[in-house]
C-alpha atoms as a PDB file:
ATOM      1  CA  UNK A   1      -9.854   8.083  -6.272  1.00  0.00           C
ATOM      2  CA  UNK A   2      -7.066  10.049  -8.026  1.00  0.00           C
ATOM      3  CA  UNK A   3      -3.950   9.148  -9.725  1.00  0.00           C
ATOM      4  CA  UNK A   4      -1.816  10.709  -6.793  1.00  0.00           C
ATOM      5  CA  UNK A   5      -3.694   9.324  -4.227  1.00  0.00           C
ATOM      6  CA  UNK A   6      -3.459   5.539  -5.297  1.00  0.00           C
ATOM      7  CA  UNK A   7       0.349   5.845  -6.059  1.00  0.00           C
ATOM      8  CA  UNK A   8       0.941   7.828  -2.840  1.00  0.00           C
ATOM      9  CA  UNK A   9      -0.654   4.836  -1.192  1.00  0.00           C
ATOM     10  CA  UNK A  10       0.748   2.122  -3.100  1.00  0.00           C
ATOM     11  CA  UNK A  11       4.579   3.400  -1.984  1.00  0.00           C
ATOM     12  CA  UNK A  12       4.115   4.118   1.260  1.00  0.00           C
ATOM     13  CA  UNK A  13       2.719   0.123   1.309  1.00  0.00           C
ATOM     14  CA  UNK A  14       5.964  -0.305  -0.013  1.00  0.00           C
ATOM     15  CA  UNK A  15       8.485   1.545   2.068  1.00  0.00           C
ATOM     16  CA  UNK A  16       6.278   0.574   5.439  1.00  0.00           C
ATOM     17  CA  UNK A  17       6.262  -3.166   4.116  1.00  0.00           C
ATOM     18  CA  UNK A  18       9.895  -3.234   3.199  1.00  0.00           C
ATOM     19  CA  UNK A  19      10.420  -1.938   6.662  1.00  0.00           C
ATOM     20  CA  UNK A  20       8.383  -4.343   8.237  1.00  0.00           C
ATOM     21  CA  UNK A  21      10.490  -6.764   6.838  1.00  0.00           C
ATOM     22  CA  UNK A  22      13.760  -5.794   7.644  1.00  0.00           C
ATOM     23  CA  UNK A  23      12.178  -5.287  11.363  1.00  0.00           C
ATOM     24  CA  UNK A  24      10.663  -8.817  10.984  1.00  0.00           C
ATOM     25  CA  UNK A  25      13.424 -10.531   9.570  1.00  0.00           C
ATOM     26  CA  UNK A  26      10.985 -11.499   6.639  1.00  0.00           C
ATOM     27  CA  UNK A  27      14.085 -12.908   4.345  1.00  0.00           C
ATOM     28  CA  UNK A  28      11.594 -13.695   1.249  1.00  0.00           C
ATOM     29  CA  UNK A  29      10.493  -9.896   1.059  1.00  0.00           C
ATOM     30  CA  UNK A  30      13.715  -9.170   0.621  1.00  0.00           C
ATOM     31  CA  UNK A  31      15.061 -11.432  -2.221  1.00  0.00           C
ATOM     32  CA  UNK A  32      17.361  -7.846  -3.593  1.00  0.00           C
ATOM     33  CA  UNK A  33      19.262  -7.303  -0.484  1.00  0.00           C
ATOM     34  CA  UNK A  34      21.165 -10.514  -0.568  1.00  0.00           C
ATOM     35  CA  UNK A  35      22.626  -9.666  -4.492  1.00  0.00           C
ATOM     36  CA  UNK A  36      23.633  -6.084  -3.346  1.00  0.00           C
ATOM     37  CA  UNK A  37      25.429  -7.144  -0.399  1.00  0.00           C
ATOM     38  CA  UNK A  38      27.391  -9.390  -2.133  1.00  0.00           C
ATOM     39  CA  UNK A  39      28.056  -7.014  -5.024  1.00  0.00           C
ATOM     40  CA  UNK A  40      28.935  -3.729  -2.638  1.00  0.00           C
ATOM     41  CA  UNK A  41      29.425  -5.397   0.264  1.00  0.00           C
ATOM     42  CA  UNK A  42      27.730  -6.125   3.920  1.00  0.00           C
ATOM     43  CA  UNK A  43      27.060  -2.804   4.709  1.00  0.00           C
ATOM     44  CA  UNK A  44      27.304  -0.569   1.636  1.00  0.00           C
ATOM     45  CA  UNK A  45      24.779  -3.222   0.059  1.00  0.00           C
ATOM     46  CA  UNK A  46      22.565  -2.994   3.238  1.00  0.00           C
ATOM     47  CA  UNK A  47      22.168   0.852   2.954  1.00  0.00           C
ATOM     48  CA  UNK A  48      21.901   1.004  -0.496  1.00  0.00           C
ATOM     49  CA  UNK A  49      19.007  -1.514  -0.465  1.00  0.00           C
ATOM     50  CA  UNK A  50      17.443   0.596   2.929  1.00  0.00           C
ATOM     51  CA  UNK A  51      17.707   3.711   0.893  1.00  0.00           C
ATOM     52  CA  UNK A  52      16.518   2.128  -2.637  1.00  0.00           C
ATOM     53  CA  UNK A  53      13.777   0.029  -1.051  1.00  0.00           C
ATOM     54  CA  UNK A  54      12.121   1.487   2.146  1.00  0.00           C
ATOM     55  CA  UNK A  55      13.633   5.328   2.100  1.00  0.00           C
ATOM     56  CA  UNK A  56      13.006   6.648  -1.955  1.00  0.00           C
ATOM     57  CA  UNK A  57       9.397   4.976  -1.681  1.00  0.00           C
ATOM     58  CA  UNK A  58       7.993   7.090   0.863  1.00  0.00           C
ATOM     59  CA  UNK A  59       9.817  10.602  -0.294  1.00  0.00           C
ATOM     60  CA  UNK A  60       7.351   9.711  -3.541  1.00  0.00           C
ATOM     61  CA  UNK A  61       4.828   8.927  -1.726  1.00  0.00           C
ATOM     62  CA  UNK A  62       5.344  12.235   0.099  1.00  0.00           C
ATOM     63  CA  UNK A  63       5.574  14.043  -3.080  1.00  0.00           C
ATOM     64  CA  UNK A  64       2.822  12.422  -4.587  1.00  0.00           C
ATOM     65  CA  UNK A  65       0.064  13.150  -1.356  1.00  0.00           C
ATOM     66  CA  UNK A  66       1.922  16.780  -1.253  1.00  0.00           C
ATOM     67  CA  UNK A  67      -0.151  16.948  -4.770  1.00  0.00           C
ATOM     68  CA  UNK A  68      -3.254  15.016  -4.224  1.00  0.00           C
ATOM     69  CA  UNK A  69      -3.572  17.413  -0.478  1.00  0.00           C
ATOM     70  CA  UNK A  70      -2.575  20.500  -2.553  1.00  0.00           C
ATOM     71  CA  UNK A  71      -0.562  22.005  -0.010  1.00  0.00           C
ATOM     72  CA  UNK A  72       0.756  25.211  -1.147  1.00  0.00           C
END
């Protein structure tokens, strides 16, 4: 296995896992969401954890498949 194919799988584990927990109301998978609400606030600190956690790990994991397919 390559490089690009281990880390395109490891994130989208993470994004899909971080989803799941949201979706599952999994509270100890999400020990970072509590802080950043209470620092930005209930909903700024909500979507900044969605986009930080779940969103950003599968555009890598895009990017990094996009490399191990090469896809012109």
């Amino acid at each position: 296995m390559s490089y690009n194919l281990v880390m395109g799988l490891f994130c989208i584990a993470v994004g899909l896992g971080t989803l799941a927990a949201r979706i599952f109301g999994w509270k100890a998978l999400l020990s970072k969401k509590e802080p950043m609400e209470r620092y930005f606030g209930p909903r700024a600190g909500n979507v900044i954890h969605f986009i930080s956690y779940t969103i950003v790990p599968l555009v890598i994991a895009a990017i990094f498949l996009n490399r191990e397919i090469d896809v012109p």
